[in-house]
Protein backbone atom coordinates (compact mmCIF):
# COMPACT_ATOMS: atom_id res chain seq x y z
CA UNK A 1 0.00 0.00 0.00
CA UNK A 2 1.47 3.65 -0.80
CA UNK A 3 2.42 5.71 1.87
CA UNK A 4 -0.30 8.12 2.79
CA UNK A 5 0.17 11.64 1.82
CA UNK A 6 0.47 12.29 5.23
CA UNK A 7 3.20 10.25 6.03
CA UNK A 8 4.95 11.54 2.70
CA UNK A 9 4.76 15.23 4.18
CA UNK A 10 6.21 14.13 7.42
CA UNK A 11 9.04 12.08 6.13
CA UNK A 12 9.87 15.34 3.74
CA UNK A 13 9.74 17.22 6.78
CA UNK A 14 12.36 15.18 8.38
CA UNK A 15 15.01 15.23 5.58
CA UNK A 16 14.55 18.85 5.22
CA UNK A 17 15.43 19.19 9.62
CA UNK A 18 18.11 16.68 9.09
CA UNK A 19 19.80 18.66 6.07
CA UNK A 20 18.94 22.16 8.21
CA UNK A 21 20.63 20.77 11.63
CA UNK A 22 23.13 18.73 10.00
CA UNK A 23 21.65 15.78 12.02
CA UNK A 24 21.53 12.47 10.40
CA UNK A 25 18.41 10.25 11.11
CA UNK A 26 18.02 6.15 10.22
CA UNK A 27 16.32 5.24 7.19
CA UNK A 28 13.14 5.88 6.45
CA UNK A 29 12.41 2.35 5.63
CA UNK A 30 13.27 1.52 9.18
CA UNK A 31 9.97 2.86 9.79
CA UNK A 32 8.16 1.89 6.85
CA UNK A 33 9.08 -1.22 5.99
CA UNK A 34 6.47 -1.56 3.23
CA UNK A 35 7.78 1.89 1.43
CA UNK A 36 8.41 1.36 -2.36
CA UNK A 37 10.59 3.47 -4.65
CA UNK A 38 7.40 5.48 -6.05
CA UNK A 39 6.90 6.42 -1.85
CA UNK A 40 10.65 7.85 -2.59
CA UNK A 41 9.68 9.89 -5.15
CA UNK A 42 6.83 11.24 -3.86
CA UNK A 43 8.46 12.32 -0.65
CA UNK A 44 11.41 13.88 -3.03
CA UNK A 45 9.17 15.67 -5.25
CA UNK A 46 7.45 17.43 -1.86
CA UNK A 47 11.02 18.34 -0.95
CA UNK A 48 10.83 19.97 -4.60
CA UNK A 49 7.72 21.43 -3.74
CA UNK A 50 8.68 23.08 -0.83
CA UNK A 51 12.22 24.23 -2.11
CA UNK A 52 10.62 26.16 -5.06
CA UNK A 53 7.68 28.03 -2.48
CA UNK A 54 11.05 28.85 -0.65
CA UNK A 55 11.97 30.76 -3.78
CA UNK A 56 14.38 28.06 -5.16
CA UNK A 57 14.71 27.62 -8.68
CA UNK A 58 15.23 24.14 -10.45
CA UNK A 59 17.82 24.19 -13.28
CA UNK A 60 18.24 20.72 -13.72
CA UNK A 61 18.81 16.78 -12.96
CA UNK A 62 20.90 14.09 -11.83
CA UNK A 63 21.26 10.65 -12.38
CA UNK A 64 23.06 8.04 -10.55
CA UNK A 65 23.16 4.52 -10.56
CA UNK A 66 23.71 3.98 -13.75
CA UNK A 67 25.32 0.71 -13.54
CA UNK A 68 23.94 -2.76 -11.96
CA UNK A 69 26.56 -3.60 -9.41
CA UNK A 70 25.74 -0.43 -7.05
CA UNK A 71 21.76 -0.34 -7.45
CA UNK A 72 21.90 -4.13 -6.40
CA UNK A 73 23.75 -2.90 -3.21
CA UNK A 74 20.39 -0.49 -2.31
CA UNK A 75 17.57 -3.21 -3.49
CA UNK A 76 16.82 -1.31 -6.72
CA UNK A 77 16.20 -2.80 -10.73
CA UNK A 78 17.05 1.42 -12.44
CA UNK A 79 18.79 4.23 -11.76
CA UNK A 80 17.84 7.48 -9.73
CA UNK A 81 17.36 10.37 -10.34
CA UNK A 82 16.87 14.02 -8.02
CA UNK A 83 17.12 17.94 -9.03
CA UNK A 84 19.43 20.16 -8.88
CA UNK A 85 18.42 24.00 -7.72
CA UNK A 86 20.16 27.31 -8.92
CA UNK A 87 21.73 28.23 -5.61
CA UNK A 88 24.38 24.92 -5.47
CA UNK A 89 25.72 25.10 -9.16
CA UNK A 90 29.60 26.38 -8.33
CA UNK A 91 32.18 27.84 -11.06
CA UNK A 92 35.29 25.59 -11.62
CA UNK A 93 37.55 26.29 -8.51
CA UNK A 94 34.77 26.64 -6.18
CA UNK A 95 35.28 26.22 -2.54
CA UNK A 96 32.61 23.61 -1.11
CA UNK A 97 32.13 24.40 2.45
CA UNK A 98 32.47 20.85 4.28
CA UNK A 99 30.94 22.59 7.90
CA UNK A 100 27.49 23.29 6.00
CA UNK A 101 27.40 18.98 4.59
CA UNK A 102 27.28 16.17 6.73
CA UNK A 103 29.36 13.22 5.04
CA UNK A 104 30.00 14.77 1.68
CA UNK A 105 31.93 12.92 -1.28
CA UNK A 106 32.36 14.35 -4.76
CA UNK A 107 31.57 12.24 -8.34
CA UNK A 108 33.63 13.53 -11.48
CA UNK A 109 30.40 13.52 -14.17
CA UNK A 110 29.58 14.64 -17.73
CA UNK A 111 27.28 16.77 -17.50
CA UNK A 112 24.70 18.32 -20.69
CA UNK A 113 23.31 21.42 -21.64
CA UNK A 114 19.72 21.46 -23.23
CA UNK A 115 19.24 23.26 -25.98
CA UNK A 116 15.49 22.01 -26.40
CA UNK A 117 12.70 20.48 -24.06
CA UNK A 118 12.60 16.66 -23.95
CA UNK A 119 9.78 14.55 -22.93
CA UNK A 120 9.19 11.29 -21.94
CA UNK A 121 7.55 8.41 -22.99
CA UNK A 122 9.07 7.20 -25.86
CA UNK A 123 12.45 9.53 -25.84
CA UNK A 124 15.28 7.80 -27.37
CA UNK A 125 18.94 8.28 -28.05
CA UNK A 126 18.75 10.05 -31.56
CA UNK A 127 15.62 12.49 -30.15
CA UNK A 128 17.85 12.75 -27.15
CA UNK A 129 20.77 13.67 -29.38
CA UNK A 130 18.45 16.21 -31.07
CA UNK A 131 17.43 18.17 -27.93
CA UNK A 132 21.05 18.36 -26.22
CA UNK A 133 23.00 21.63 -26.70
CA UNK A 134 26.22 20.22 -25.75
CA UNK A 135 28.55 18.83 -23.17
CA UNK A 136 30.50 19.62 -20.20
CA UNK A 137 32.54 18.33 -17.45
CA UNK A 138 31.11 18.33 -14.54
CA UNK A 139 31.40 17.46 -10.79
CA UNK A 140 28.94 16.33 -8.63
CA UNK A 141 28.85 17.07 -4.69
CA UNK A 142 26.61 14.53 -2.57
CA UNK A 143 25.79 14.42 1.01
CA UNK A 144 23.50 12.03 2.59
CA UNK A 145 20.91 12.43 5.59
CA UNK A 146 21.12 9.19 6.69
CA UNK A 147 23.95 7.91 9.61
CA UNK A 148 26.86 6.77 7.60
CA UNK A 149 25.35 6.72 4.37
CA UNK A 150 23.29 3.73 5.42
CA UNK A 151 19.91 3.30 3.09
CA UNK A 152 18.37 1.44 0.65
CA UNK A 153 16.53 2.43 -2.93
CA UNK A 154 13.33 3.99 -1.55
CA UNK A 155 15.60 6.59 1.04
CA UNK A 156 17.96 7.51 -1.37
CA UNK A 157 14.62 8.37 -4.23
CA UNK A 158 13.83 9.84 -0.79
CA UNK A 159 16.63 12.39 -0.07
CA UNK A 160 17.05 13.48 -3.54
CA UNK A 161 19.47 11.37 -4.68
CA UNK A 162 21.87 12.58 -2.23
CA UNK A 163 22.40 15.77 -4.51
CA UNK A 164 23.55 18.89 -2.98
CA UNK A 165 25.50 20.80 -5.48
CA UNK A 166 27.31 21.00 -8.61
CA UNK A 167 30.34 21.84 -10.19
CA UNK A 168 30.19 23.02 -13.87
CA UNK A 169 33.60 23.56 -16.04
CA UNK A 170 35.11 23.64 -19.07
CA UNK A 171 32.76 25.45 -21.92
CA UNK A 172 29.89 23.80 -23.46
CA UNK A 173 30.93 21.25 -26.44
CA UNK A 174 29.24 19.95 -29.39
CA UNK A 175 28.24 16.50 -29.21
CA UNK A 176 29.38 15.94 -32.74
CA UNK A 177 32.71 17.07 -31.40
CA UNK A 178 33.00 14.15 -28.99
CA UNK A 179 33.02 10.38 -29.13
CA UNK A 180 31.33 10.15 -25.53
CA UNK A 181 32.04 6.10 -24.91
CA UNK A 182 35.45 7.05 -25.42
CA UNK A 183 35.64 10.21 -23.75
CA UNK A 184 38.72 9.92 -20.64
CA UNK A 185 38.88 10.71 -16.90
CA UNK A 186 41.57 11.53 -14.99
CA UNK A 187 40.32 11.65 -11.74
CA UNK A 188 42.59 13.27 -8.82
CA UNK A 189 42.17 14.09 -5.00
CA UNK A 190 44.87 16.25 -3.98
CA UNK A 191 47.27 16.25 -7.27
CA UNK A 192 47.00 12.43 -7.17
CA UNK A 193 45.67 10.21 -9.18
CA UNK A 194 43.08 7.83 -8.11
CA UNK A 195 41.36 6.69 -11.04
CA UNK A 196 40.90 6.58 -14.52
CA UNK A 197 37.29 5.83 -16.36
CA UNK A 198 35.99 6.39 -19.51
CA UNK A 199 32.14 7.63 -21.10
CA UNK A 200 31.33 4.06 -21.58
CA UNK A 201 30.96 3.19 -17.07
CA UNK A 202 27.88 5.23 -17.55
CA UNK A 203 24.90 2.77 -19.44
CA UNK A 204 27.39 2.66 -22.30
CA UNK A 205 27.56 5.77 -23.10
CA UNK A 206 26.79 8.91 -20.67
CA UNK A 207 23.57 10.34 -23.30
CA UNK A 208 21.67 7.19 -22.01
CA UNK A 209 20.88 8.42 -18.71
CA UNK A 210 19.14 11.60 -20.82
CA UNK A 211 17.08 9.10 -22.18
CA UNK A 212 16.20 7.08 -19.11
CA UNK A 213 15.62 10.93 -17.52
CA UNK A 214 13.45 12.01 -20.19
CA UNK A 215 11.15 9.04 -19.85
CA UNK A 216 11.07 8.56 -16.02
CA UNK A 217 10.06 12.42 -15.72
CA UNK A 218 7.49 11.95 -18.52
CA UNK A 219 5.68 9.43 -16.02
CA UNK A 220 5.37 12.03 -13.53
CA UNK A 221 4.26 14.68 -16.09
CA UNK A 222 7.15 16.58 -16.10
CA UNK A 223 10.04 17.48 -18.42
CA UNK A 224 13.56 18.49 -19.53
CA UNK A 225 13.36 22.08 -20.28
CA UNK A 226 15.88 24.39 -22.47
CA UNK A 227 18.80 25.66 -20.54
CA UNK A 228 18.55 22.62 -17.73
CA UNK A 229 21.59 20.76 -17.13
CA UNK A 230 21.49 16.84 -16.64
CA UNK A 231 24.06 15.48 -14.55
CA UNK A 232 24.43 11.73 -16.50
CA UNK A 233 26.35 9.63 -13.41
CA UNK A 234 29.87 8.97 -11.79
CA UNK A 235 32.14 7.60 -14.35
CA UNK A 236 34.40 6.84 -11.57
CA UNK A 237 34.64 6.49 -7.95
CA UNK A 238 33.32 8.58 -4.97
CA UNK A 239 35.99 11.20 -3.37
CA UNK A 240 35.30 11.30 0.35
CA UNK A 241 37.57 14.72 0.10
CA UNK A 242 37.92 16.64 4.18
CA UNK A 243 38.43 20.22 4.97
CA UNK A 244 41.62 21.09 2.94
CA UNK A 245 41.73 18.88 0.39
CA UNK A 246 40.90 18.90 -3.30
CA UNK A 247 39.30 17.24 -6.56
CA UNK A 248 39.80 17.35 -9.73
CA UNK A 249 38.06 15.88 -12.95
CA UNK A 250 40.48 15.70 -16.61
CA UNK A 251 38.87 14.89 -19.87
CA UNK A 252 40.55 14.01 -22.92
CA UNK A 253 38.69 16.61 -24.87
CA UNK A 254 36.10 18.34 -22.12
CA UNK A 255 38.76 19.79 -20.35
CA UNK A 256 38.83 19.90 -16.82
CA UNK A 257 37.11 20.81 -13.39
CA UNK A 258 38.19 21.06 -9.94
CA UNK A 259 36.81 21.98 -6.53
CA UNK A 260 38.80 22.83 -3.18
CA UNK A 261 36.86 21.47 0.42
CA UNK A 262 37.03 23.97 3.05
């Protein structure tokens, strides 16, 4: 049985005092056991709900998950997804202030421009391909509300995806100016490296998880709209980076994108 819309306010309520206070809480699902990924969504989209009567401003999306082995770990069959609002999208060299987060980590991403609205059912990668501006490098910063990042599908739908800001670099490129499964990462904390990845970790290639976007917003009756920017998913590992220290994200062709923790 879906949670009742009740219940969905007051479990909104709670992420919102936990992100507020800096206060992690258990799991949702530790209360209700029977909560599905849908309950998730609707508890994220009042989150959404009350963030834009706040005066926030949505400019775009994230995905994660986009590989098997991870959404396996949390109990779920598809990726996530959660928006992004205009007051966490950072410059390149930002300074991410660790004292406002509770357990952040950082995700080096492509990320895409819209250059048209795209809407779901029945969006695939060639209409996709059509309605994207370009591409950019990208970080993503996530933070969770749960004790020690301890949750399974329906919380993380829940807490927005863990999303809580973005880095954008690099200028906007042409898609016909990139092979995207190819596309290289050089992924650094501190001047080191820790990893290398290419466009292909994400579904293949990193456009799919515009698709899979387009479509799973299409069942909720919304959309992608012109000038939103879709994060597409961590082509490498998650950066646990502390006060002090630094990431940085190197494409073959994007460029690059960094971020200092402070």
């Amino acid at each position: 049985m879906p949670l009742a819309d009740k219940q969905v306010q007051a479990f909104a309520a709670r992420l919102e005092r936990a992100r507020e206070t800096r206060r992690p809480i258990a799991p949702l699902t530790d209360e209700a056991r029977g909560m599905t990924l849908e309950d998730g969504y609707r508890i994220q989209r009042a989150l959404l709900r009350a963030r834009t009567r706040a005066g926030e401003r949505v400019v775009g999306w994230k995905v994660g998950l986009t590989s098997a082995a991870p959404r396996a770990q949390i109990g779920i069959d598809e990726p996530i997804c959660g928006f992004v609002v205009a007051s966490v999208v950072y410059a390149d060299g930002a300074a991410i202030e660790t004292g406002r987060l509770i357990a952040p980590g950082a995700e080096a991403e492509i990320a895409f421009l819209m250059r048209e609205a795209l809407a779901g059912p029945g969006v695939t990668l060639n209409t996709a391909l059509l309605a994207v501006e370009g591409a950019l490098p990208a970080l993503e910063i996530v933070d969770s509300r749960y004790r020690a990042w301890k949750f399974q599908g329906p919380d993380l739908a829940a807490d927005n995806a863990a999303q809580v800001g973005i880095v954008i670099g690099g200028r906007t490129m042409p898609l016909a100016e990139l092979d995207l499964p190819l596309e290289g990462l050089v992924w650094e904390q501190n001047g080191q490296v820790v990893a290398t990845a290419t466009g292909a970790e994400v579904g293949g290639t990193p456009l799919t998880a515009v698709v899979w976007l387009a479509n799973k917003l299409g069942e909720w009756g919304l959309s992608l709209h012109p000038g939103d920017i879709v994060l597409a998913g961590a082509l490498a590992k998650i950066l646990r980076p502390r006060a002090g220290e630094s990431v940085r994200a190197r494409f073959t062709h994007l460029g690059s994108v960094s971020a200092r923790f402070v």
